[in-house]
PDB file of N, CA and C in Angstrom:
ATOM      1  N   UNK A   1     -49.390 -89.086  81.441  1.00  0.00           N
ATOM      2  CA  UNK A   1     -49.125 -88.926  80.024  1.00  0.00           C
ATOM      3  C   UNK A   1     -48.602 -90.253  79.480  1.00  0.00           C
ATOM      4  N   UNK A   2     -48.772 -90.412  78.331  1.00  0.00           N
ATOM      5  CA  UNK A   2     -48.354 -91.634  77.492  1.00  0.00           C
ATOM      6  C   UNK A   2     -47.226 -91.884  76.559  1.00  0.00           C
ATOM      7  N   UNK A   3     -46.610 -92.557  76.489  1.00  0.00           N
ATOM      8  CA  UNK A   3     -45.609 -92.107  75.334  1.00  0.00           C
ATOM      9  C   UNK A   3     -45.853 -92.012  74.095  1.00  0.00           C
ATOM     10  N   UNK A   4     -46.673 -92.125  73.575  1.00  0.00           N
ATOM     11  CA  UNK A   4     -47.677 -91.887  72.348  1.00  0.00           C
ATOM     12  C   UNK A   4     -47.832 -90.115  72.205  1.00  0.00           C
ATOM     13  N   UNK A   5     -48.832 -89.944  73.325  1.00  0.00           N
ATOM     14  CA  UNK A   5     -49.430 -88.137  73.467  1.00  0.00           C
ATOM     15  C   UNK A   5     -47.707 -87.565  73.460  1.00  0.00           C
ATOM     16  N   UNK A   6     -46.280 -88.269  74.573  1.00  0.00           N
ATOM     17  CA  UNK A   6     -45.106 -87.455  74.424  1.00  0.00           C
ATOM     18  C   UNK A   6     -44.709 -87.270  73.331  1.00  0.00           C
ATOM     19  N   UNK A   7     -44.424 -88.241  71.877  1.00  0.00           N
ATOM     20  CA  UNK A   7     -43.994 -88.120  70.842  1.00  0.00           C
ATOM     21  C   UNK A   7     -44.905 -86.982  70.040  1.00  0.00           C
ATOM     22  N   UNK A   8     -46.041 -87.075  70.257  1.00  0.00           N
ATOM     23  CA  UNK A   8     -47.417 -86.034  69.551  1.00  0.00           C
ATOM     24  C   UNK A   8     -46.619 -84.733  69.731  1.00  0.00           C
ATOM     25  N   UNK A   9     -46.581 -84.749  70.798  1.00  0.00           N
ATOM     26  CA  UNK A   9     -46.422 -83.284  71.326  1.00  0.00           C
ATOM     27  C   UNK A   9     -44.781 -82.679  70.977  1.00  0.00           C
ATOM     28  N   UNK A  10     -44.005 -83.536  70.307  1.00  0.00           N
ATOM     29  CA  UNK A  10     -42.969 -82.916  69.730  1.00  0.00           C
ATOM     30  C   UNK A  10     -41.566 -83.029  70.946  1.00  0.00           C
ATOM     31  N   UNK A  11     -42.035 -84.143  72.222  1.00  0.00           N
ATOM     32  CA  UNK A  11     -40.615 -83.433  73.041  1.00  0.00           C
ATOM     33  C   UNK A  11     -39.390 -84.149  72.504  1.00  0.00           C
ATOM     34  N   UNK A  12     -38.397 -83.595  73.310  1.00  0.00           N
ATOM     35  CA  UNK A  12     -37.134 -83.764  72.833  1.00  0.00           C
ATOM     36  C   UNK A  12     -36.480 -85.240  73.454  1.00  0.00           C
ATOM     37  N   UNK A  13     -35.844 -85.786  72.517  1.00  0.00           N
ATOM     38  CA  UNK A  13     -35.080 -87.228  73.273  1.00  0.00           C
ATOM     39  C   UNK A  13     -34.934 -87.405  74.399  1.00  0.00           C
ATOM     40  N   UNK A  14     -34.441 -85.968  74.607  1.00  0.00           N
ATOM     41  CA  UNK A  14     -33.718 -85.838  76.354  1.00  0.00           C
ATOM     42  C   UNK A  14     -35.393 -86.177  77.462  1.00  0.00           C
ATOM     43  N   UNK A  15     -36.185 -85.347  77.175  1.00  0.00           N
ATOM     44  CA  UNK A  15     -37.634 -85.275  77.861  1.00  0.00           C
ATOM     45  C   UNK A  15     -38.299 -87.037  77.794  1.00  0.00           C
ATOM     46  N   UNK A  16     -38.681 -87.587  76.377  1.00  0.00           N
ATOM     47  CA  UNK A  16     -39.037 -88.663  76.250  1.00  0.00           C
ATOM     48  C   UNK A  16     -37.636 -89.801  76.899  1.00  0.00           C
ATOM     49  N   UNK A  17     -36.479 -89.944  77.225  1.00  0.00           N
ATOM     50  CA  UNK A  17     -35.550 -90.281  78.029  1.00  0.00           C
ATOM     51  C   UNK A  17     -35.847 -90.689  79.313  1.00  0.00           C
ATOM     52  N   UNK A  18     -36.452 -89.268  79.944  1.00  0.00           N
ATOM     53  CA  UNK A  18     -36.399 -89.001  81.363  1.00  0.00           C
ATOM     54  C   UNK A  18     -38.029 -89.702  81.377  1.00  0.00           C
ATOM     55  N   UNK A  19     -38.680 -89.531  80.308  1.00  0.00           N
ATOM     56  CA  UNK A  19     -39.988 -90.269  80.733  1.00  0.00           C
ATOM     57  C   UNK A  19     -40.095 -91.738  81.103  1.00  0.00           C
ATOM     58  N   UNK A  20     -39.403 -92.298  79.951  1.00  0.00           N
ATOM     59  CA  UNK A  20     -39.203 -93.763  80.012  1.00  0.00           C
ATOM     60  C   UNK A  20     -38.570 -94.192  81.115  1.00  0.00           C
ATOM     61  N   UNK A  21     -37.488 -93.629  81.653  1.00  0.00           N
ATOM     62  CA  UNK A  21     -36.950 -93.925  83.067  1.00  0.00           C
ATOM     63  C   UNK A  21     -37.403 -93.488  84.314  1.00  0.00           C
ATOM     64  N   UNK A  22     -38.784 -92.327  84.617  1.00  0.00           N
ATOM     65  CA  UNK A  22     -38.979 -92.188  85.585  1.00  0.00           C
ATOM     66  C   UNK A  22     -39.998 -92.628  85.988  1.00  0.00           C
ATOM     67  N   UNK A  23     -40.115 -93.969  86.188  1.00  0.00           N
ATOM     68  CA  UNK A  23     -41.142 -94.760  86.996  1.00  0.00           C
ATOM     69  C   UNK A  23     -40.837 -96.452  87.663  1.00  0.00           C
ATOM     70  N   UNK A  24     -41.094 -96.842  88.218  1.00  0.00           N
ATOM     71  CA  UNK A  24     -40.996 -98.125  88.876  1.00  0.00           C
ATOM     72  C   UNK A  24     -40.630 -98.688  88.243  1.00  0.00           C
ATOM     73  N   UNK A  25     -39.555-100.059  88.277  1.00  0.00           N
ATOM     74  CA  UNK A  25     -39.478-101.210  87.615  1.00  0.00           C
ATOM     75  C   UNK A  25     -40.942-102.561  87.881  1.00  0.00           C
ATOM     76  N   UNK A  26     -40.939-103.129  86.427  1.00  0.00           N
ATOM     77  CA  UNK A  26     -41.684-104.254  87.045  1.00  0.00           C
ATOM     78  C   UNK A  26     -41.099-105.500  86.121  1.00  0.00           C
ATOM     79  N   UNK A  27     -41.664-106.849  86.454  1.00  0.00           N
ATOM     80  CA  UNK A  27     -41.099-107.825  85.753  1.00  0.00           C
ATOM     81  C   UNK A  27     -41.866-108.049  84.489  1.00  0.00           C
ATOM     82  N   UNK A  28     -41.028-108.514  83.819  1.00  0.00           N
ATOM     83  CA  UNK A  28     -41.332-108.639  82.483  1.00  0.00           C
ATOM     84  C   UNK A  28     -40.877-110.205  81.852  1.00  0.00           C
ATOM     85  N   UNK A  29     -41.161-111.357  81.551  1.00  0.00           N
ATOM     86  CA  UNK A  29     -40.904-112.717  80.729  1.00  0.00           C
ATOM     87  C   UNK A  29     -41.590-112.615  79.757  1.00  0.00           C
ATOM     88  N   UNK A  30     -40.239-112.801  78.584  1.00  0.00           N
ATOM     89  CA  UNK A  30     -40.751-112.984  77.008  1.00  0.00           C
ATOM     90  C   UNK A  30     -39.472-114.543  76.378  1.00  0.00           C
ATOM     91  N   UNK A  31     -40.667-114.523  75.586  1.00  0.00           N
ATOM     92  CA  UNK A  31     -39.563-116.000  75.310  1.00  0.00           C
ATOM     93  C   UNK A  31     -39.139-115.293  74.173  1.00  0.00           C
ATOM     94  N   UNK A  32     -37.689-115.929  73.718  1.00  0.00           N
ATOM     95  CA  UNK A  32     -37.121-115.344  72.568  1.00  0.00           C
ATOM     96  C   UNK A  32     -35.872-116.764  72.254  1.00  0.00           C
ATOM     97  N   UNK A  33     -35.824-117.050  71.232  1.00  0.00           N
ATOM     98  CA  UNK A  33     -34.743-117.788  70.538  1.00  0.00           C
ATOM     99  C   UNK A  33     -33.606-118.034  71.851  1.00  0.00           C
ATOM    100  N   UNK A  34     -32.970-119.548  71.935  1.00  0.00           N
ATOM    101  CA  UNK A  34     -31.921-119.268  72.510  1.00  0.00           C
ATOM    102  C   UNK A  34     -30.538-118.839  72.296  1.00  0.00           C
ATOM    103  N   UNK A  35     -30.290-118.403  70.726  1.00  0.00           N
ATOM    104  CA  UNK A  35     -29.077-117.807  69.997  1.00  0.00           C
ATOM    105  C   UNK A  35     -29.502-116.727  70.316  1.00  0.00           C
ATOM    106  N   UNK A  36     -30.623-115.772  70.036  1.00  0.00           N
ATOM    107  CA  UNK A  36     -30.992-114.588  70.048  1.00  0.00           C
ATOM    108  C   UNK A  36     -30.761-113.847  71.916  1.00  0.00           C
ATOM    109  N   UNK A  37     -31.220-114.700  72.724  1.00  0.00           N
ATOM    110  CA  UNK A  37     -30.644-114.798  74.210  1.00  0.00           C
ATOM    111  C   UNK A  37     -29.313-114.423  74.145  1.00  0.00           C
ATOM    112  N   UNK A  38     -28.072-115.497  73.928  1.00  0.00           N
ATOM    113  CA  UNK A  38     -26.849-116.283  73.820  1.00  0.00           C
ATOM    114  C   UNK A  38     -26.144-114.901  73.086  1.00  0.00           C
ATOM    115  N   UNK A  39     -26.296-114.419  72.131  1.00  0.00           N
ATOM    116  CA  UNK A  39     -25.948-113.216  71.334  1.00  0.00           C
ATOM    117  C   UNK A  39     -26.454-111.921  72.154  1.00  0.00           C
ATOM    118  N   UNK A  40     -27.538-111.510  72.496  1.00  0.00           N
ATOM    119  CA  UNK A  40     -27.485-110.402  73.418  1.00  0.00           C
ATOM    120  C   UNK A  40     -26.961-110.619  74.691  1.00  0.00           C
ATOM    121  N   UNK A  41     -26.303-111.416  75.284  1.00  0.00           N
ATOM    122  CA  UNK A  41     -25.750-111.595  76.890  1.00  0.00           C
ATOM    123  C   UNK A  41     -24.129-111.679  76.083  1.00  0.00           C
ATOM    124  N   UNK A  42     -23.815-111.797  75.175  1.00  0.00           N
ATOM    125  CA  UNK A  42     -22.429-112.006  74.734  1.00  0.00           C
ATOM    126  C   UNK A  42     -21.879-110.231  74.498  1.00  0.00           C
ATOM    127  N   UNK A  43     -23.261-109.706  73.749  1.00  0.00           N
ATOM    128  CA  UNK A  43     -22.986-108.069  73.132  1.00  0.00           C
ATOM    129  C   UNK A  43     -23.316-107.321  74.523  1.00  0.00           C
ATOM    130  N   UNK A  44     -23.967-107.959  75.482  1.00  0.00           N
ATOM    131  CA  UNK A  44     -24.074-107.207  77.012  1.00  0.00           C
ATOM    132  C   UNK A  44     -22.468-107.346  77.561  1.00  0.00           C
ATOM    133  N   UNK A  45     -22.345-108.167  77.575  1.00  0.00           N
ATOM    134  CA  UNK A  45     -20.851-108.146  78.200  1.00  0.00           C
ATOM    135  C   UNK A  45     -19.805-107.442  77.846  1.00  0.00           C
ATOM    136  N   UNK A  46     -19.996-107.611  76.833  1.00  0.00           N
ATOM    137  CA  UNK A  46     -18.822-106.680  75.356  1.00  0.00           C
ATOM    138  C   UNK A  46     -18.612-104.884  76.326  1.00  0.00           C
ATOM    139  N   UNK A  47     -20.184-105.123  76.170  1.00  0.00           N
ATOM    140  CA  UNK A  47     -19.871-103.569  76.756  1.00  0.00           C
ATOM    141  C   UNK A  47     -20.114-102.927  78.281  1.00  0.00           C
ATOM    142  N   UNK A  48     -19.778-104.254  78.947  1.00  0.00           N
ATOM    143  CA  UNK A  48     -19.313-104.066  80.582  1.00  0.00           C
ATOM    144  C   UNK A  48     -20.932-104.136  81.240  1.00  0.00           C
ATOM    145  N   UNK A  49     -22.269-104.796  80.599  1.00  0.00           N
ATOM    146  CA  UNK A  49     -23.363-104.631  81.337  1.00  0.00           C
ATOM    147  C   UNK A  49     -23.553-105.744  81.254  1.00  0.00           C
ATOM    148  N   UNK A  50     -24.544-105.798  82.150  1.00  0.00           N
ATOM    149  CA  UNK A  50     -25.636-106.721  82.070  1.00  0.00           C
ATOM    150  C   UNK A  50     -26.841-106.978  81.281  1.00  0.00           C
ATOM    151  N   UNK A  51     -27.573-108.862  80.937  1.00  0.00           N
ATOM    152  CA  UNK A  51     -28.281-108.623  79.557  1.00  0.00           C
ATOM    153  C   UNK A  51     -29.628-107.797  80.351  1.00  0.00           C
ATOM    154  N   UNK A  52     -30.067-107.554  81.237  1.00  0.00           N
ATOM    155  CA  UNK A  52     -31.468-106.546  81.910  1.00  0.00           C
ATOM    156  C   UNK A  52     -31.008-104.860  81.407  1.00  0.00           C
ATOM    157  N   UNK A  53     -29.413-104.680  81.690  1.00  0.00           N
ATOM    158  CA  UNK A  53     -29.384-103.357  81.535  1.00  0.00           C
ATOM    159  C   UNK A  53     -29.487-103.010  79.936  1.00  0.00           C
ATOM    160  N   UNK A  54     -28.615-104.095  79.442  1.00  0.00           N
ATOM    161  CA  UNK A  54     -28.575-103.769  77.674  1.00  0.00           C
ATOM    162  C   UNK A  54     -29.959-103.494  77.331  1.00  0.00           C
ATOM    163  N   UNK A  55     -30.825-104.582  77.212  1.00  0.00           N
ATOM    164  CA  UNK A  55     -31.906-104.475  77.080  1.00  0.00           C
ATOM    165  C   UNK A  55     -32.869-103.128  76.840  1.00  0.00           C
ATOM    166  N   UNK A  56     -32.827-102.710  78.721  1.00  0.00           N
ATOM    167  CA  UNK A  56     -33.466-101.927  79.004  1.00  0.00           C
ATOM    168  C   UNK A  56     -32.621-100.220  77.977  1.00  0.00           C
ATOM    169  N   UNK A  57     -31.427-100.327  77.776  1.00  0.00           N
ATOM    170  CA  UNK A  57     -30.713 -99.287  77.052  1.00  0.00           C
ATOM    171  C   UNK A  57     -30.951 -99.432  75.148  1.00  0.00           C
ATOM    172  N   UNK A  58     -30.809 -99.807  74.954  1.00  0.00           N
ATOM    173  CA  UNK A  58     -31.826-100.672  73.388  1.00  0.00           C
ATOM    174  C   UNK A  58     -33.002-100.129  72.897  1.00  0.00           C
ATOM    175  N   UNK A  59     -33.970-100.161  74.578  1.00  0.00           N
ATOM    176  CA  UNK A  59     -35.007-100.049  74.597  1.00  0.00           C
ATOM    177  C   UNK A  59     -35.516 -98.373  74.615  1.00  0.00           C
ATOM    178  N   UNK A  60     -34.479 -98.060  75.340  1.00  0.00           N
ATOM    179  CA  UNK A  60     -34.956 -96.206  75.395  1.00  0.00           C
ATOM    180  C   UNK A  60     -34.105 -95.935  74.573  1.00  0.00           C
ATOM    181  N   UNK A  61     -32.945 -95.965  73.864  1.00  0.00           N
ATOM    182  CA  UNK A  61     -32.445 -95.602  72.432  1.00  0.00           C
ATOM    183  C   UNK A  61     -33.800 -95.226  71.251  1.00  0.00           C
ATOM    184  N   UNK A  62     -34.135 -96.643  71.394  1.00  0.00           N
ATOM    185  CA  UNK A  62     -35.011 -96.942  70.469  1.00  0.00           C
ATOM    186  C   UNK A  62     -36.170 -95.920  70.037  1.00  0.00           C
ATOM    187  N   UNK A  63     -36.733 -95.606  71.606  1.00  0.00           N
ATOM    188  CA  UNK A  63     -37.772 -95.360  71.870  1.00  0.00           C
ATOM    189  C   UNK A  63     -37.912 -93.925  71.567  1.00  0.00           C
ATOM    190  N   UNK A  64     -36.569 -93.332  72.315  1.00  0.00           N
ATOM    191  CA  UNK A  64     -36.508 -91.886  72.507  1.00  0.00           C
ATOM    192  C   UNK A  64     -35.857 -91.415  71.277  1.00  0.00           C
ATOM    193  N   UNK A  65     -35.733 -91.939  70.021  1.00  0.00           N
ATOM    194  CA  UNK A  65     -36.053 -91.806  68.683  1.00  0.00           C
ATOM    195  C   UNK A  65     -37.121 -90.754  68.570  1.00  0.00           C
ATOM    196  N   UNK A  66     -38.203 -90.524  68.860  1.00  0.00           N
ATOM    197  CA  UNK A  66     -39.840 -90.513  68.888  1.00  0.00           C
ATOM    198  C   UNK A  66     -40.650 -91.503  67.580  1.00  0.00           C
ATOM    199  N   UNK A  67     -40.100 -92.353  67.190  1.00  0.00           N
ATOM    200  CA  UNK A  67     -40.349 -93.119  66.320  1.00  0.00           C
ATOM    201  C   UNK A  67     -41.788 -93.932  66.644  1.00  0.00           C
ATOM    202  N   UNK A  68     -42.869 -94.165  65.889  1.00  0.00           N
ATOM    203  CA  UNK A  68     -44.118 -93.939  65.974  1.00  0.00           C
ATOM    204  C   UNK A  68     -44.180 -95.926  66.008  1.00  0.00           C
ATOM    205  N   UNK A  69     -43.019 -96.285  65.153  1.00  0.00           N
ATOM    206  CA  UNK A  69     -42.700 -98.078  64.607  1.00  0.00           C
ATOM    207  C   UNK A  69     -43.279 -98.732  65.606  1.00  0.00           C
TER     208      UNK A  69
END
């Protein structure tokens, strides 16, 4: 299933959550600003993580919205 067809189908944060997190990690390089870096590793720390975990938490917030954006 896709996360596209999951949002279609109406599931709940909690379901689209568990989707986004239940599968393998893989690597990922994106270039991005070095303030924009410098500012998310500053707001990672703030709140006791790391900038991979913030990230990755950002990212399924975001996601598990079901927001179509």
């Amino acid at each position: 299933m896709k996360y596209s067809e999951l949002v279609d189908s109406g599931a709940t944060p909690t379901e689209i959550q568990a989707f986004l997190v239940g599968s393998e990690n893989v690597p990922v390089t994106m270039r991005i600003p070095r303030n924009l870096r410098d500012a998310a590793k500053e707001a990672a720390e703030l709140k006791g993580m790391s900038l991979t975990t913030y990230v990755k938490v950002c990212l399924i917030e975001r996601l598990s919205e079901g927001s179509k954006e």
